[in-house]
PDB file of N, CA and C in Angstrom:
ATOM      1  N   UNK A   1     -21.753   3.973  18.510  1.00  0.00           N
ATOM      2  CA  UNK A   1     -22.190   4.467  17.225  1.00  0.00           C
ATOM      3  C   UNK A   1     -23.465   3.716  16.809  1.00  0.00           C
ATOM      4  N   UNK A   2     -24.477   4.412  16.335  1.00  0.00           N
ATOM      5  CA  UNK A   2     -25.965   3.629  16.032  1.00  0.00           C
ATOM      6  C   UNK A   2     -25.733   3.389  14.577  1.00  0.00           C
ATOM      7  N   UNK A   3     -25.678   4.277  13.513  1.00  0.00           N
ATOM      8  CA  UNK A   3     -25.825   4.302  11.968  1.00  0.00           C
ATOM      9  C   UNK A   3     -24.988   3.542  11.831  1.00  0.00           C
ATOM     10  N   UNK A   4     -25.307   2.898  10.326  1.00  0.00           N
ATOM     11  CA  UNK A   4     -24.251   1.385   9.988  1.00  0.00           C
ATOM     12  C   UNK A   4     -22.995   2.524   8.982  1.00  0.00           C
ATOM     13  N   UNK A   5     -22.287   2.374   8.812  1.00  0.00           N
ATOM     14  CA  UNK A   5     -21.011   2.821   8.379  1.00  0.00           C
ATOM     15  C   UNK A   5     -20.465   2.543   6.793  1.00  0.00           C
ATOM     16  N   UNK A   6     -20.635   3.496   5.999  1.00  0.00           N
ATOM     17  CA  UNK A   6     -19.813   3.437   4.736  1.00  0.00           C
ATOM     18  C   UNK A   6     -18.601   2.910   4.934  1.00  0.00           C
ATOM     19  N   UNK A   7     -17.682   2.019   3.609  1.00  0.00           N
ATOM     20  CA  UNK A   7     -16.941   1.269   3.846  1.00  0.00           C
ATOM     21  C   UNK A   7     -15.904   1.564   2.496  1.00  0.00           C
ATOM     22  N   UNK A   8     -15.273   2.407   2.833  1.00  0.00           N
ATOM     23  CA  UNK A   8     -14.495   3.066   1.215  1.00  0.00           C
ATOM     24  C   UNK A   8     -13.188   1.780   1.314  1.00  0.00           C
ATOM     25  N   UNK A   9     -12.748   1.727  -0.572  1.00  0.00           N
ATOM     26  CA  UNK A   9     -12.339   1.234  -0.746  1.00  0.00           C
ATOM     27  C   UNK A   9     -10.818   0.643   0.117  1.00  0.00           C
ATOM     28  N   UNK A  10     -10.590   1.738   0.462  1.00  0.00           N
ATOM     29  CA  UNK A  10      -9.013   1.702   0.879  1.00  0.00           C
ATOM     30  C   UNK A  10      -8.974   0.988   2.509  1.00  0.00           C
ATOM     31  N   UNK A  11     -10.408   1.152   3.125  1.00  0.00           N
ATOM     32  CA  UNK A  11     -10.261   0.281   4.233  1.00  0.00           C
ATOM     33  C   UNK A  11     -10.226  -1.393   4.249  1.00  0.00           C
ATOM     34  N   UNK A  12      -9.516  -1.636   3.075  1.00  0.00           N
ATOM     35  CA  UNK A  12      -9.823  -3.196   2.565  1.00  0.00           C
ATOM     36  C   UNK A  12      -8.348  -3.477   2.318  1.00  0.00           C
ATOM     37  N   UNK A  13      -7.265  -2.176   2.700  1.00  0.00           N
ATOM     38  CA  UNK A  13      -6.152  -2.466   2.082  1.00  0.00           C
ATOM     39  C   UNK A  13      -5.121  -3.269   3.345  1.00  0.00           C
ATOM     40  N   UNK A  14      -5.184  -3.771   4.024  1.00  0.00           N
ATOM     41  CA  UNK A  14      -4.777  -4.443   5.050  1.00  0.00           C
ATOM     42  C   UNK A  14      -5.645  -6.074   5.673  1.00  0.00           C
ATOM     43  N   UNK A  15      -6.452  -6.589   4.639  1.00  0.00           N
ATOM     44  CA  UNK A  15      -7.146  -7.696   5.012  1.00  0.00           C
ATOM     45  C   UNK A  15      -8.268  -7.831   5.801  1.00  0.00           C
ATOM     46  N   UNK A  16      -9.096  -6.514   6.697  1.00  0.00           N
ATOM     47  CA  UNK A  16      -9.870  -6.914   7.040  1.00  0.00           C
ATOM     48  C   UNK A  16     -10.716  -6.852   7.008  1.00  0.00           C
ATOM     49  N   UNK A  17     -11.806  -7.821   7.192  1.00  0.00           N
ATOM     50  CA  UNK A  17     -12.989  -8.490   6.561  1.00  0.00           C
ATOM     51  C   UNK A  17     -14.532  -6.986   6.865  1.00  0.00           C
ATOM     52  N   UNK A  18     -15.066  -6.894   5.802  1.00  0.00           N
ATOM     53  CA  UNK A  18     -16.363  -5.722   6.306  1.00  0.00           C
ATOM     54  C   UNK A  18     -17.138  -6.522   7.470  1.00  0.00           C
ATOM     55  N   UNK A  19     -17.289  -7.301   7.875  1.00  0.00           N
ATOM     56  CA  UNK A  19     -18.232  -7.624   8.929  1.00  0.00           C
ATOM     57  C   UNK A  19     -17.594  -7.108  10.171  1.00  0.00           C
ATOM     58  N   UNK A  20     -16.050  -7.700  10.421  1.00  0.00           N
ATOM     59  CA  UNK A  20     -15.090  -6.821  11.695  1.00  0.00           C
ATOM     60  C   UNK A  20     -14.866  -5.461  11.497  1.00  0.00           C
ATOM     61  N   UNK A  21     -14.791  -4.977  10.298  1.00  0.00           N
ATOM     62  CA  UNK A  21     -14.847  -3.261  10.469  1.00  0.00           C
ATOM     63  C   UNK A  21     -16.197  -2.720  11.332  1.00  0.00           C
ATOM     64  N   UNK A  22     -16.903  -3.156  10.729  1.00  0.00           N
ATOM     65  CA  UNK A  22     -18.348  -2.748  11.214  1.00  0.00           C
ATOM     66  C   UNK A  22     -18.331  -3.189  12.458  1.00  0.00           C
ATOM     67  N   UNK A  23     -18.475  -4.535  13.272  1.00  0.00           N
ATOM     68  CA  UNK A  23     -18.366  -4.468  14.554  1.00  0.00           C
ATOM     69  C   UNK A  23     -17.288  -3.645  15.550  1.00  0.00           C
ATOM     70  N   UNK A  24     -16.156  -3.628  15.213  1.00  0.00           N
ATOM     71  CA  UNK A  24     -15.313  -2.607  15.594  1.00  0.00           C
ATOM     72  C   UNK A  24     -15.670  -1.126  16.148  1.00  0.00           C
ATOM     73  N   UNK A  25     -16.302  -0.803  14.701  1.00  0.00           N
ATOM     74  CA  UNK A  25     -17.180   0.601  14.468  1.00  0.00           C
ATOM     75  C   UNK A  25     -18.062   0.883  15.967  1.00  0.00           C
ATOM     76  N   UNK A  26     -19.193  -0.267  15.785  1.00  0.00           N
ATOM     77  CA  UNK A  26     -20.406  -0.206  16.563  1.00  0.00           C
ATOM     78  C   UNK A  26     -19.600  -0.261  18.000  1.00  0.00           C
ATOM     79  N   UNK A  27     -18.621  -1.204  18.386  1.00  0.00           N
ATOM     80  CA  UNK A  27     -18.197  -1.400  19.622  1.00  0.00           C
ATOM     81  C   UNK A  27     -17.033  -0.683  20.107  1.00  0.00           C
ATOM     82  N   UNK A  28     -16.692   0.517  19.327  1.00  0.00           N
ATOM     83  CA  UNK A  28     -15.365   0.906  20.195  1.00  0.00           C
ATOM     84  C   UNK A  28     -15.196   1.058  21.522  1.00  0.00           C
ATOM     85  N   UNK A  29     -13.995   0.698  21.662  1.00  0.00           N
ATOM     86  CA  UNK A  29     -13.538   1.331  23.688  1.00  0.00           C
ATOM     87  C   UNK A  29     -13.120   2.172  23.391  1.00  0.00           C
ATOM     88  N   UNK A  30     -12.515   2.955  22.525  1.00  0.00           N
ATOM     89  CA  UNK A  30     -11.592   4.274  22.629  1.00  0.00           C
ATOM     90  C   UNK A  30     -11.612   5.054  21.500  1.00  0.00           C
ATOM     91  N   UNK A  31     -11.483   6.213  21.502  1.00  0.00           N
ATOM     92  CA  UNK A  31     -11.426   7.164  20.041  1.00  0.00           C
ATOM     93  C   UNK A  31     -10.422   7.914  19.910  1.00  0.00           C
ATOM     94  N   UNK A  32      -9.713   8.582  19.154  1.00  0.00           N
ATOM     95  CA  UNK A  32      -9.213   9.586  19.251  1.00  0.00           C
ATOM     96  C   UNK A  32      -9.179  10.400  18.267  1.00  0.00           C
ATOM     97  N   UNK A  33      -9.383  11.413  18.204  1.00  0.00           N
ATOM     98  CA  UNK A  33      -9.778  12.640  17.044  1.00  0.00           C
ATOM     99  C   UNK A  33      -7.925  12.762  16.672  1.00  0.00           C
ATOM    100  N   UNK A  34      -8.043  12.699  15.474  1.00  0.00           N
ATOM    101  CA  UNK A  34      -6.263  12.946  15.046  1.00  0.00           C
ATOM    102  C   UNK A  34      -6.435  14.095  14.006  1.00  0.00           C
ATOM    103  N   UNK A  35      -7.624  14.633  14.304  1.00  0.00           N
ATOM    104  CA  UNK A  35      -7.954  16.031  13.671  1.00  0.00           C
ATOM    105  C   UNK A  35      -8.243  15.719  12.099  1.00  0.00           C
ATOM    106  N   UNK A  36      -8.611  17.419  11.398  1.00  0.00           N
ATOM    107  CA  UNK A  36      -9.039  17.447  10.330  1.00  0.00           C
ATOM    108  C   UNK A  36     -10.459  16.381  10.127  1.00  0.00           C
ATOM    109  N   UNK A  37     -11.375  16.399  11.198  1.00  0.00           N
ATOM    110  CA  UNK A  37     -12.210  15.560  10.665  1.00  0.00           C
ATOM    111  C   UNK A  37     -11.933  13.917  10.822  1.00  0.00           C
ATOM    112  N   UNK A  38     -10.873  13.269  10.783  1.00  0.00           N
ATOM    113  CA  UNK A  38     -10.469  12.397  10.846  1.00  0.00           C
ATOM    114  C   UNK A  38     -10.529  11.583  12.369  1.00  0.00           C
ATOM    115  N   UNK A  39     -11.067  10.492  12.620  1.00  0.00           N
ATOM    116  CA  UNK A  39     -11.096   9.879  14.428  1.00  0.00           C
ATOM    117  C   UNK A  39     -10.836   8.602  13.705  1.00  0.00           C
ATOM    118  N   UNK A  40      -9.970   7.896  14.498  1.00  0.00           N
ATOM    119  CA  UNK A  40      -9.525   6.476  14.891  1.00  0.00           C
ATOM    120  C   UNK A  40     -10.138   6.016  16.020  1.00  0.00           C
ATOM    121  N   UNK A  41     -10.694   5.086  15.607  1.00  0.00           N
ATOM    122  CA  UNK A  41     -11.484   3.783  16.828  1.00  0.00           C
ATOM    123  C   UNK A  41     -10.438   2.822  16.999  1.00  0.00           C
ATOM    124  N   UNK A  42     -10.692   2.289  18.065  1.00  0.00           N
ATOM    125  CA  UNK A  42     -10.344   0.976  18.149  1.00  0.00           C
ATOM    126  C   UNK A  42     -11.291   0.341  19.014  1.00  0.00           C
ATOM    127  N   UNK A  43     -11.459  -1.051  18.455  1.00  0.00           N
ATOM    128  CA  UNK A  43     -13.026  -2.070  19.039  1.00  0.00           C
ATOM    129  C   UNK A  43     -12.330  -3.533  18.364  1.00  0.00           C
ATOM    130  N   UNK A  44     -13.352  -4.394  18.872  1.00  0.00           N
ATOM    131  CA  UNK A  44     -13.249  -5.226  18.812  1.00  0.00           C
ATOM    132  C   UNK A  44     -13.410  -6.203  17.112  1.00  0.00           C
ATOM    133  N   UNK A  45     -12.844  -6.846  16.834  1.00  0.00           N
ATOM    134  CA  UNK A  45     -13.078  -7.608  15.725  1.00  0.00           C
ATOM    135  C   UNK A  45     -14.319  -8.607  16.119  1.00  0.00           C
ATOM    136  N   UNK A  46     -15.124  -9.335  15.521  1.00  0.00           N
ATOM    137  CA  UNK A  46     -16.074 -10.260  16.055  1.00  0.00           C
ATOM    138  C   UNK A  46     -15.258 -11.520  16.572  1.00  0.00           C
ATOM    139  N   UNK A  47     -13.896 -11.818  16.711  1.00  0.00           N
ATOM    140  CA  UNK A  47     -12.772 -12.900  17.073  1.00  0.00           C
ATOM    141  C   UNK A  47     -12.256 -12.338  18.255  1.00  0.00           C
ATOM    142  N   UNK A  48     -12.299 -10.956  18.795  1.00  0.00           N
ATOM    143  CA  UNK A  48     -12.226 -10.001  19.456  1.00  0.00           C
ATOM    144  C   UNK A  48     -10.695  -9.661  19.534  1.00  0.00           C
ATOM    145  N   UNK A  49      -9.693  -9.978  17.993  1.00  0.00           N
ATOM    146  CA  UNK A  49      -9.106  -9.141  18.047  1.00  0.00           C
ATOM    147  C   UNK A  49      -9.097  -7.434  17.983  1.00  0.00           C
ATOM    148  N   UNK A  50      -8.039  -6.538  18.564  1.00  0.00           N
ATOM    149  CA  UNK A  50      -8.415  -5.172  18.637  1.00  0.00           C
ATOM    150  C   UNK A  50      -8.481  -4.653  17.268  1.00  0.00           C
ATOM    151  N   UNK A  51      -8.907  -3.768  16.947  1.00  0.00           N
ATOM    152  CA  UNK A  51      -8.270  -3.146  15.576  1.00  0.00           C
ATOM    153  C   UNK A  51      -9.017  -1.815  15.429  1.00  0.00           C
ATOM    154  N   UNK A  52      -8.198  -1.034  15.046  1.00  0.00           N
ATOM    155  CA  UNK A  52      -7.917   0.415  14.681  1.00  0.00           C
ATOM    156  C   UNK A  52      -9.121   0.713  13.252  1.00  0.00           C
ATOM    157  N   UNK A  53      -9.775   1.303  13.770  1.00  0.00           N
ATOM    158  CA  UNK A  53     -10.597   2.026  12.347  1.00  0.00           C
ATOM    159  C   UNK A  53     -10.759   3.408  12.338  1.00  0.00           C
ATOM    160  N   UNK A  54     -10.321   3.644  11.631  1.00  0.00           N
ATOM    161  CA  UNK A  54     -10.277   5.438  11.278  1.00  0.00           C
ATOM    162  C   UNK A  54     -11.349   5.075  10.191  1.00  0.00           C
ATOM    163  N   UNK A  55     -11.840   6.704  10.435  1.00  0.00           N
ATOM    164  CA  UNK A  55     -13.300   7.134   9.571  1.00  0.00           C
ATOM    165  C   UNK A  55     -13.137   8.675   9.928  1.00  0.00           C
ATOM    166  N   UNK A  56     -14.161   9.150   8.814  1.00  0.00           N
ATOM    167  CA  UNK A  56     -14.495  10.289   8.476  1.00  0.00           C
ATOM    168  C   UNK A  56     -16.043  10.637   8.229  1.00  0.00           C
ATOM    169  N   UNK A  57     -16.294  11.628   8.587  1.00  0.00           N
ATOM    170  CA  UNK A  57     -17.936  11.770   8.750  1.00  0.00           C
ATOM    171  C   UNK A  57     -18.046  12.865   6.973  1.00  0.00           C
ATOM    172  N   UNK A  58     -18.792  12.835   6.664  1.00  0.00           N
ATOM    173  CA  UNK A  58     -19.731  13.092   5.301  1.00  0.00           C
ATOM    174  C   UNK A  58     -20.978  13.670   5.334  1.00  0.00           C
ATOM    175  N   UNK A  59     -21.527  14.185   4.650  1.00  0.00           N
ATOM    176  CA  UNK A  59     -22.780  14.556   5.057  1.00  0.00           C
ATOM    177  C   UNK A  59     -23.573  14.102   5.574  1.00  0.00           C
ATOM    178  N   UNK A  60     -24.100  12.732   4.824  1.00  0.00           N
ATOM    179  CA  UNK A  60     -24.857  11.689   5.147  1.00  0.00           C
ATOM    180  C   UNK A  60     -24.415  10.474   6.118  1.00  0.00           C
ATOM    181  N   UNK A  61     -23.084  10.152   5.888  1.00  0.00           N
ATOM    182  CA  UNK A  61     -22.549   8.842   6.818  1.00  0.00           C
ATOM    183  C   UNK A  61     -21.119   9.082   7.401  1.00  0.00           C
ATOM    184  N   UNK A  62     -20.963   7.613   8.288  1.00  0.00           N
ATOM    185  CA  UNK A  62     -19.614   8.139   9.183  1.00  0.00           C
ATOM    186  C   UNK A  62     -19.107   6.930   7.876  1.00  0.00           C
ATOM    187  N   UNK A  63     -17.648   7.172   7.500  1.00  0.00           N
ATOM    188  CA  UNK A  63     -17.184   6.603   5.957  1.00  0.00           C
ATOM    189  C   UNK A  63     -15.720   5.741   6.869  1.00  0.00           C
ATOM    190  N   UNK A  64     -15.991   4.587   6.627  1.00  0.00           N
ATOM    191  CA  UNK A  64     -14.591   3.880   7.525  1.00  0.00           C
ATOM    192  C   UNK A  64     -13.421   3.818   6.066  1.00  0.00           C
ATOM    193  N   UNK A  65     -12.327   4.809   6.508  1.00  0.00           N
ATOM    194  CA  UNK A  65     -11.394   4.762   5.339  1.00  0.00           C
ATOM    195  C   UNK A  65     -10.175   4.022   5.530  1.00  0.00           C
ATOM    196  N   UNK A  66     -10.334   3.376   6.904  1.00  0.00           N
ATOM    197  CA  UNK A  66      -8.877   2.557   7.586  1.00  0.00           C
ATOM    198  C   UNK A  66      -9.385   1.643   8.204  1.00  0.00           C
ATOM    199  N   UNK A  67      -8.469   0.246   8.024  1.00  0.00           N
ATOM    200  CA  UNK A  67      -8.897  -0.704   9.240  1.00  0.00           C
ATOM    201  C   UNK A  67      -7.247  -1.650   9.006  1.00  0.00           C
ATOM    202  N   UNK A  68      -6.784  -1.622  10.419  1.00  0.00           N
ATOM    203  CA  UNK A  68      -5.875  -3.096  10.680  1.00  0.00           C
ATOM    204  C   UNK A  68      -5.906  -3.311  11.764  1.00  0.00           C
ATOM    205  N   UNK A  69      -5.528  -4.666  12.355  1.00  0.00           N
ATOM    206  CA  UNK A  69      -4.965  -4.897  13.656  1.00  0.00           C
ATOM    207  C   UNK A  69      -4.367  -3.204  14.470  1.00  0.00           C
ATOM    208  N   UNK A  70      -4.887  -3.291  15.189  1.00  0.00           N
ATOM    209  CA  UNK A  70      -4.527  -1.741  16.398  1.00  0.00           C
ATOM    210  C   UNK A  70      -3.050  -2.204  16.849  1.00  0.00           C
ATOM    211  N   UNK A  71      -2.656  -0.732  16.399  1.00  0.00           N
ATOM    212  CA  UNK A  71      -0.751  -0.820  16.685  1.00  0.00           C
ATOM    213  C   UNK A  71      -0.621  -0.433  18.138  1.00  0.00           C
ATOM    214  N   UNK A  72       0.190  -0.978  18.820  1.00  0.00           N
ATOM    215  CA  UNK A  72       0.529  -0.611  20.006  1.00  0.00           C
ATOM    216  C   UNK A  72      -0.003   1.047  20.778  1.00  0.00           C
ATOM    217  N   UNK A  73       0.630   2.017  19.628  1.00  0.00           N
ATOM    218  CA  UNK A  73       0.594   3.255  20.072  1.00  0.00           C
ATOM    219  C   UNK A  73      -1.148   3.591  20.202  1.00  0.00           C
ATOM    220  N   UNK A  74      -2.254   3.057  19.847  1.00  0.00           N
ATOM    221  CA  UNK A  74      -3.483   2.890  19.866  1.00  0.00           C
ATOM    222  C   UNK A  74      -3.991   2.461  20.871  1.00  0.00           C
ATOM    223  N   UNK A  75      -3.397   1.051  21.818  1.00  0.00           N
ATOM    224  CA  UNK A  75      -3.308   0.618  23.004  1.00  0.00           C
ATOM    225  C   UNK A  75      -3.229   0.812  24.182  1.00  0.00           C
ATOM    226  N   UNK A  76      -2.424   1.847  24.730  1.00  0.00           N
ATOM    227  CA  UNK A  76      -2.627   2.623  25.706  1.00  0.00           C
ATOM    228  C   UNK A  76      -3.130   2.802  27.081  1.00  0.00           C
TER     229      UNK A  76
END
């Protein structure tokens, strides 16, 4: 992903920090479209734990509306 990433409120609801969302973002290994517009990443934290970021694209930006530690079923 090149463009830097909107950061809505609710991706803050699990502790993790905007600098690891964003690297996450930029570095995913894996995606998966879970439809309606909606894709889950998972990438690296800058500690290089994994973690799960779901986002949604907008007119203008890709909008990260999820972030925690990546659950198993993400792992794969």
């Amino acid at each position: 992903m090149q463009s830097e990433p909107v950061i809505a409120e609710s991706a803050y609801k699990h502790g993790i920090d905007s600098a690891d969302m964003v690297h996450a973002f930029n570095n995913a290994i894996t995606a998966f479209d879970l439809g309606e517009g909606f894709i889950m990443l998972v990438g690296p934290a800058l500690d290089a734990t994994l973690l799960e970021i779901g986002y949604v694209t907008s007119t203008d930006a890709h909008v990260i509306v999820h972030a925690m530690k990546a659950r198993p079923n993400y792992l794969r």
